[in-house]
C-alpha atoms as a PDB file:
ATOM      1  CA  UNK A   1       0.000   0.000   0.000  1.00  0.00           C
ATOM      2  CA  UNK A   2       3.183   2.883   0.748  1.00  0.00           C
ATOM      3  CA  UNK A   3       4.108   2.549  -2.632  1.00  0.00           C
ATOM      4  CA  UNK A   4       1.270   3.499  -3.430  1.00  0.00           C
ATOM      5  CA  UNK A   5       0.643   7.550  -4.978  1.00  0.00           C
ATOM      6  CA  UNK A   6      -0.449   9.701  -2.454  1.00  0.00           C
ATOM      7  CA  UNK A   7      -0.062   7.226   0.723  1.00  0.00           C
ATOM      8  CA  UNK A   8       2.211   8.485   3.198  1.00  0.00           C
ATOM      9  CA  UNK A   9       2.630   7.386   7.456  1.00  0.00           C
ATOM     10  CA  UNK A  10      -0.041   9.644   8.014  1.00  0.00           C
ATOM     11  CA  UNK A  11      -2.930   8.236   5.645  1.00  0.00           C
ATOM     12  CA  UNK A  12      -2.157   4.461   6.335  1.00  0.00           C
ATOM     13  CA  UNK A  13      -1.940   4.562   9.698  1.00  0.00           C
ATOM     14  CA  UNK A  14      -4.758   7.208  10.480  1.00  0.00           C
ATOM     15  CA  UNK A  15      -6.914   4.357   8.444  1.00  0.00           C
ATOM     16  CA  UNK A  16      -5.812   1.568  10.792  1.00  0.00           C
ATOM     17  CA  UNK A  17      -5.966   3.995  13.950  1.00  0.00           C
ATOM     18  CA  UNK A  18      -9.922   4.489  12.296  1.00  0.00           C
ATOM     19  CA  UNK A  19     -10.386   0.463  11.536  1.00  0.00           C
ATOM     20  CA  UNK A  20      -9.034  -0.150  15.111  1.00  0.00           C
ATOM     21  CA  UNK A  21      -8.282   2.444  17.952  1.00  0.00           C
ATOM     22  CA  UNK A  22      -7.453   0.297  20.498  1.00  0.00           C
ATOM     23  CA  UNK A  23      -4.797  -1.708  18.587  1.00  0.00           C
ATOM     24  CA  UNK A  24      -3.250   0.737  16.070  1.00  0.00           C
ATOM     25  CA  UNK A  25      -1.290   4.052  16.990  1.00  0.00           C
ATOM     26  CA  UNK A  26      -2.329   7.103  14.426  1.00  0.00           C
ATOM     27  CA  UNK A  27       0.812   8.496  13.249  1.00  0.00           C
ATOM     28  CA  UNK A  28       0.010  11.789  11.388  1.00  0.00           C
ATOM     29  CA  UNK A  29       1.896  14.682  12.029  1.00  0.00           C
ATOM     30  CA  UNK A  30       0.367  16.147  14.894  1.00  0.00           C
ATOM     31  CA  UNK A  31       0.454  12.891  16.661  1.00  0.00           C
ATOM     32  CA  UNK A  32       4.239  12.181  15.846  1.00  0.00           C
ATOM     33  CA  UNK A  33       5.210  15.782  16.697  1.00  0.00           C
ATOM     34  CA  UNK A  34       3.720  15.156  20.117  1.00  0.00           C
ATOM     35  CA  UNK A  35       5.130  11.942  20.492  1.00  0.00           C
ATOM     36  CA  UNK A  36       8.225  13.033  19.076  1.00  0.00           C
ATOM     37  CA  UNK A  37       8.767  16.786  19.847  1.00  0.00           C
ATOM     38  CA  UNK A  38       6.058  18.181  22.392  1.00  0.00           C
ATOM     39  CA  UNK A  39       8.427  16.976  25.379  1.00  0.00           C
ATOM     40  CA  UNK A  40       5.206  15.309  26.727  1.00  0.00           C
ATOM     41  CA  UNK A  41       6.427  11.305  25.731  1.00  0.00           C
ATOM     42  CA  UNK A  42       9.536  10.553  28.277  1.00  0.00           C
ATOM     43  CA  UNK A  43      13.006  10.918  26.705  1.00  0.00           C
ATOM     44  CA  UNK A  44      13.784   7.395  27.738  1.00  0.00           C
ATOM     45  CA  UNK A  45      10.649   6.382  25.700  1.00  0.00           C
ATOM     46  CA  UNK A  46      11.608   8.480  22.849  1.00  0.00           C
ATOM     47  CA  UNK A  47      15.114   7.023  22.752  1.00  0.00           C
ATOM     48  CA  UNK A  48      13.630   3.453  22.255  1.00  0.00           C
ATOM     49  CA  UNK A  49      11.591   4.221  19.092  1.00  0.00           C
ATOM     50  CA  UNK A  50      12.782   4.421  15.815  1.00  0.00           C
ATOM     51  CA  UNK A  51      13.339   7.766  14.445  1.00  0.00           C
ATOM     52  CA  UNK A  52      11.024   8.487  11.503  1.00  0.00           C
ATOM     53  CA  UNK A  53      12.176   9.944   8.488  1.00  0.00           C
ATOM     54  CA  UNK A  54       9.858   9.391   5.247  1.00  0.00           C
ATOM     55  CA  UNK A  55       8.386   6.299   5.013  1.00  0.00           C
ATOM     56  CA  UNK A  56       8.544   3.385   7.374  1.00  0.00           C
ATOM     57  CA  UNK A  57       7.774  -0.209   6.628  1.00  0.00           C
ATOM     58  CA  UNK A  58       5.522  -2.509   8.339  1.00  0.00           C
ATOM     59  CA  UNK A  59       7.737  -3.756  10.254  1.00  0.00           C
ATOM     60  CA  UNK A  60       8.918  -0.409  11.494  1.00  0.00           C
ATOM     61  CA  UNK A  61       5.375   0.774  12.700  1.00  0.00           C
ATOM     62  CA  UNK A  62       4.512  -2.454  14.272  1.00  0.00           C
ATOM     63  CA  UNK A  63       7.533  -2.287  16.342  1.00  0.00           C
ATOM     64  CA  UNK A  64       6.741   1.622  17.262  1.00  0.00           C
ATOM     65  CA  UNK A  65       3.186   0.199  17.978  1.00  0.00           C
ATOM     66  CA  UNK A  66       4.157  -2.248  20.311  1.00  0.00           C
ATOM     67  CA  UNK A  67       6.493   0.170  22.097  1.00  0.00           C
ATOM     68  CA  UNK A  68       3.423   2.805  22.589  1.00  0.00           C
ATOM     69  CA  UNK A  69       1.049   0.596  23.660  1.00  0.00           C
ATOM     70  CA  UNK A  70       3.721  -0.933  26.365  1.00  0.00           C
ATOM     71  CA  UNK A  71       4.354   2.910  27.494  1.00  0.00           C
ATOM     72  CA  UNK A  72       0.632   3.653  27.768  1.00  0.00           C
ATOM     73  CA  UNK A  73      -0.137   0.537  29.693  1.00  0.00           C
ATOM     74  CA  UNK A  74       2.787   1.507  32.357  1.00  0.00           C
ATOM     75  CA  UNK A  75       2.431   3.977  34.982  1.00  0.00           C
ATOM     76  CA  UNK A  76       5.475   6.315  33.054  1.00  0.00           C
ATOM     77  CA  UNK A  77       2.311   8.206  31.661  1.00  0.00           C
ATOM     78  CA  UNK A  78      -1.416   9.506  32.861  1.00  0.00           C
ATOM     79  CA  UNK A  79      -2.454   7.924  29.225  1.00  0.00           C
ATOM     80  CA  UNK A  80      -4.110   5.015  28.909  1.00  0.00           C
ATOM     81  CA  UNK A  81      -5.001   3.880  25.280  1.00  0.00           C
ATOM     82  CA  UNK A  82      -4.163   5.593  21.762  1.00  0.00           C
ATOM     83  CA  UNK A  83      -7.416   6.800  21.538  1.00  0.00           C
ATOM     84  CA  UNK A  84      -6.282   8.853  25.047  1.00  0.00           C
ATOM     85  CA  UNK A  85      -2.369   9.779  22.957  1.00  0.00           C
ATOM     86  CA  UNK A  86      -4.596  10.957  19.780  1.00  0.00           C
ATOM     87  CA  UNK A  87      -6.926  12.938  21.949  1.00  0.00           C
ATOM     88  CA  UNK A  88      -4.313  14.310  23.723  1.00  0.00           C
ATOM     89  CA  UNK A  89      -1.682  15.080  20.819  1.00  0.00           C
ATOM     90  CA  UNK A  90      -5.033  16.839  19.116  1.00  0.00           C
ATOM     91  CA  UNK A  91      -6.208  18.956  22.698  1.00  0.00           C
ATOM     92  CA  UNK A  92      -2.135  20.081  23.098  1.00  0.00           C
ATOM     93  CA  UNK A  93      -1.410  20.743  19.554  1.00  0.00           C
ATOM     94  CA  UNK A  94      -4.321  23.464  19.837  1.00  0.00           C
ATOM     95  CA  UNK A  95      -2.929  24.922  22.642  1.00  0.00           C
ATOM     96  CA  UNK A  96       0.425  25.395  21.296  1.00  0.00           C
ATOM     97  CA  UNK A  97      -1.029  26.237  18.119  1.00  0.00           C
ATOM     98  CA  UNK A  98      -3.501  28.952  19.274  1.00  0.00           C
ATOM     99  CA  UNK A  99      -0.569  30.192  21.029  1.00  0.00           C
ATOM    100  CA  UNK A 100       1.418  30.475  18.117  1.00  0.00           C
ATOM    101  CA  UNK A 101      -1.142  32.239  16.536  1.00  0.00           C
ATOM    102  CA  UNK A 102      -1.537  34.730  18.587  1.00  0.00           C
ATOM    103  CA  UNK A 103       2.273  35.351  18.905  1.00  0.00           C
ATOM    104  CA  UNK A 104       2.196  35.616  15.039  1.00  0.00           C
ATOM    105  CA  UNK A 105       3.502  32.645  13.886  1.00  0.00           C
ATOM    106  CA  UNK A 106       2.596  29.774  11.551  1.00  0.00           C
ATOM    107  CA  UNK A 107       0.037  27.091  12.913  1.00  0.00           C
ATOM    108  CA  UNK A 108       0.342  23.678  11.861  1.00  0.00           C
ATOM    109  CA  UNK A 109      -2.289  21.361   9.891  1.00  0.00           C
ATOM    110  CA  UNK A 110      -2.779  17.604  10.055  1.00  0.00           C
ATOM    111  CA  UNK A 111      -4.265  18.124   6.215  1.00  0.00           C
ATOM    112  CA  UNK A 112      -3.269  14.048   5.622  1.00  0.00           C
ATOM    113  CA  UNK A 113      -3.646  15.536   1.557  1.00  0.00           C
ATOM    114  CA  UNK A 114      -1.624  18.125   1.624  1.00  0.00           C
ATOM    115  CA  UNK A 115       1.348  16.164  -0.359  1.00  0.00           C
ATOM    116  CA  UNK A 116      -1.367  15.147  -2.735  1.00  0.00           C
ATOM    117  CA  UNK A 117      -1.109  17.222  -6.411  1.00  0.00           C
ATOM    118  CA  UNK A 118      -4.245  18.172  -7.096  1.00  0.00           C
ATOM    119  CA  UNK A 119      -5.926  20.221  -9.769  1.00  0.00           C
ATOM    120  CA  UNK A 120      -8.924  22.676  -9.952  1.00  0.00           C
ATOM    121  CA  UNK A 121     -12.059  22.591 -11.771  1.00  0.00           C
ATOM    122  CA  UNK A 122     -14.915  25.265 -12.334  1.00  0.00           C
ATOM    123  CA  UNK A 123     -17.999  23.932 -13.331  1.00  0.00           C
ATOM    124  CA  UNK A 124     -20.783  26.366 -14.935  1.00  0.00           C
ATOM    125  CA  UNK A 125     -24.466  25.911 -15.308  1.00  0.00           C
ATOM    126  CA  UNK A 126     -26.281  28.134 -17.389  1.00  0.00           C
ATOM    127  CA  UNK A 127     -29.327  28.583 -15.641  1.00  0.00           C
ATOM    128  CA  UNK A 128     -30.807  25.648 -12.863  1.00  0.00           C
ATOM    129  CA  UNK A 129     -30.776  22.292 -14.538  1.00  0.00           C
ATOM    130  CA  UNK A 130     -29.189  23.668 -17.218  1.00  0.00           C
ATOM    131  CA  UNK A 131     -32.388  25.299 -19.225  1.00  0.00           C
ATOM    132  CA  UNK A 132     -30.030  28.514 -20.754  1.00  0.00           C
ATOM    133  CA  UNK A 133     -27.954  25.808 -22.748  1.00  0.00           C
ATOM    134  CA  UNK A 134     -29.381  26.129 -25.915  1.00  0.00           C
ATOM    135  CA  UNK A 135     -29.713  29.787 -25.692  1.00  0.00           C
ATOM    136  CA  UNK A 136     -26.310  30.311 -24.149  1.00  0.00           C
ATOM    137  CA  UNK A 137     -24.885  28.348 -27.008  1.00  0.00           C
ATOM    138  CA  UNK A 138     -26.246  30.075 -30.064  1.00  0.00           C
ATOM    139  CA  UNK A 139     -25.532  33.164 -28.375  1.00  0.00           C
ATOM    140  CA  UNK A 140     -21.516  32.213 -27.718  1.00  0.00           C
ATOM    141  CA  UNK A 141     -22.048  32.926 -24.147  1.00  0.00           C
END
């Protein structure tokens, strides 16, 4: 499925995180810069996951999975499930985000398409169900 166009970390695992909260990790970018970067995951927890840089096999995520869902079940962390780390990478990423905002700088999206090339259409009716066609046309309108 990665090689296919358009699928990234974000969109394949966001689908199994969807299919199955309670056994697969989401990692789009808001939820990797919070496990990652927020400073809220333990550095000793950090340290045992593999560092993510473009895209990661199956093997790779399973084994970051596993590692998250042995860290949530400990007592190293309030959280209790990844539907808790998802919540809680969304509810902090606002903060820090509105925060940004307000201090004038950039806030970040979790737009899973935004490395998809897309292009843009206009369509044009003349008149409700179309009923100006025929009078649109011989008039070159």
């Amino acid at each position: 499925v990665m090689s296919k166009k358009g699928i990234h970390n974000s969109k394949l695992t966001s689908g199994l995180y969807w299919i199955d909260p309670k056994t697969f990790v989401n990692l789009d970018s808001r939820s990797r810069w919070y496990i990652y970067d927020s400073e809220k995951v333990h550095k000793e927890m950090i340290n045992k996951l593999p560092i993510i840089n473009g895209k990661i096999s199956g093997e790779e995520y399973l084994n970051i999975n596993d590692k998250l869902q042995r860290y949530l079940s400990s007592k190293e962390t309030t959280l209790t499930n990844f539907t808790d780390l998802s919540y809680e990478a969304w509810r902090y990423s606002e903060k820090i985000n509105k925060q940004n905002h307000t201090e004038g700088g950039e806030i970040e999206t979790t737009d899973a398409d935004k490395d998809v090339e897309s292009k843009k259409y206009w369509i044009f009716s003349p008149g409700s169900q179309a009923v100006n066609w025929n009078s649109f046309y011989e008039e070159g309108i």
